[in-house]
Protein backbone atom coordinates (compact mmCIF):
# COMPACT_ATOMS: atom_id res chain seq x y z
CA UNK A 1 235.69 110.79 136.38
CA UNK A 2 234.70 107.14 135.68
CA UNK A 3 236.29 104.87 137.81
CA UNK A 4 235.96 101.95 135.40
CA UNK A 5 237.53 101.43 132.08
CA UNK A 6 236.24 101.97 129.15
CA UNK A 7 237.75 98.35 128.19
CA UNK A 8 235.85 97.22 131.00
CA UNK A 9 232.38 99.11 130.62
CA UNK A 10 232.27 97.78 126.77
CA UNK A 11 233.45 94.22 128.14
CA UNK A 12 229.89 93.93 131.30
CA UNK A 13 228.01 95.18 128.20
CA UNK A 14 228.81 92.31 125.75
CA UNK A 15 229.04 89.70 128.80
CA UNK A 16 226.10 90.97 130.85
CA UNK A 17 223.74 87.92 130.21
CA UNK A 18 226.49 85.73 131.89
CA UNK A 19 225.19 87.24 135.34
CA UNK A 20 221.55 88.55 134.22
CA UNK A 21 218.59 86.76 132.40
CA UNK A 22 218.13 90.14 130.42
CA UNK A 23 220.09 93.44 130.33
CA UNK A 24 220.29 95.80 132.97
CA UNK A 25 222.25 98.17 130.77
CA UNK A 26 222.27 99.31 126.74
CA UNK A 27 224.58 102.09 126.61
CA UNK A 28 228.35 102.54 128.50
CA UNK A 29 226.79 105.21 130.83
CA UNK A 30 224.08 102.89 131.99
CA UNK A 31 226.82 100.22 132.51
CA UNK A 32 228.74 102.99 134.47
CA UNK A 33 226.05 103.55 136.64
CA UNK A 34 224.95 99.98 137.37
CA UNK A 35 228.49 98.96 138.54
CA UNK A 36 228.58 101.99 140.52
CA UNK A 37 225.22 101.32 141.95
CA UNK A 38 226.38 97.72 142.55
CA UNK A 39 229.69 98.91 143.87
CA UNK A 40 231.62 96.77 141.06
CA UNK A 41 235.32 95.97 141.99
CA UNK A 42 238.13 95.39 139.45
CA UNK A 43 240.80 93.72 141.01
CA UNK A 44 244.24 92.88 139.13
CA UNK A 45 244.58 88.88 139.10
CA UNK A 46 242.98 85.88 139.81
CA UNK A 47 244.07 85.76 143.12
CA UNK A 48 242.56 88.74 143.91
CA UNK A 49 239.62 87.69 142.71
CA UNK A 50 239.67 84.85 145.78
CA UNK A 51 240.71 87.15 148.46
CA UNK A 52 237.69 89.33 147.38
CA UNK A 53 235.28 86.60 147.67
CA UNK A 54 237.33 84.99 150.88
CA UNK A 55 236.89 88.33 152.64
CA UNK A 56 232.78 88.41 151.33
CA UNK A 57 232.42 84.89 153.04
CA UNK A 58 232.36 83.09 150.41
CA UNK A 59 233.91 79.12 150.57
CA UNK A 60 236.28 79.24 147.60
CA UNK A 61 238.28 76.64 148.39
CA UNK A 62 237.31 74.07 146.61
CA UNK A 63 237.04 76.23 143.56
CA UNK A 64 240.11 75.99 140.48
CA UNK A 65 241.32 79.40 139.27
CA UNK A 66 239.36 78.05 136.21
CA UNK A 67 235.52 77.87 137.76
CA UNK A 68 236.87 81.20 139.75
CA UNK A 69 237.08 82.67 136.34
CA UNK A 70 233.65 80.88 135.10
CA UNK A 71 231.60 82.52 138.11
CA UNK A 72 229.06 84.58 136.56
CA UNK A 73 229.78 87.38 139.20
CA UNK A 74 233.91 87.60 137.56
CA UNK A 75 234.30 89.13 134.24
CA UNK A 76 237.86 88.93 132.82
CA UNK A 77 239.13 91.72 131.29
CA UNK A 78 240.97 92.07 128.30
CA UNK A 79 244.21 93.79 129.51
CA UNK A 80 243.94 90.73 132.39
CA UNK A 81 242.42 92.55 135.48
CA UNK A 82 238.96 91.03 136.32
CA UNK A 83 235.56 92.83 137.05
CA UNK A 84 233.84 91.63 140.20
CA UNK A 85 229.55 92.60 139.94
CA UNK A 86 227.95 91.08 142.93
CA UNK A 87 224.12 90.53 141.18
């Protein structure tokens, strides 16, 4: 059982470039795979999304919820969750 969205596998696919110079996945079972590989978090709000990186060691302090959002490693999701892919 896929323990990523579809939502969310369709949504890397279309927004992959963001985080890769070319695409490291074509179809939603490579995408599946890659986060998996990758070990891809979706977490449920922005503030989330700065705990994850806090607890990573990464200084996100000085970042606005708006440039967390802009990191190329944070996809948002259209139901509002965000996708974490550490490249």
């Amino acid at each position: 059982m896929s323990s990523y969205s579809e939502e969310c596998l369709k949504t890397f696919l279309k927004d992959q470039e963001k985080l890769f110079d070319e695409p490291v996945a074509e179809t939603l079972e490579e995408a599946e795979a890659f986060l998996e590989d990758c070990m891809a978090v979706v977490v449920d709000s922005i503030e989330e999304v700065r705990e994850y990186f806090e607890e990573e060691g990464v200084d996100v302090d000085h970042m606005s919820q708006d440039e967390l959002e802009d990191a190329s490693e944070v996809f948002k999701l259209p139901d509002g969750t965000y996708l974490i892919v550490e490249g």
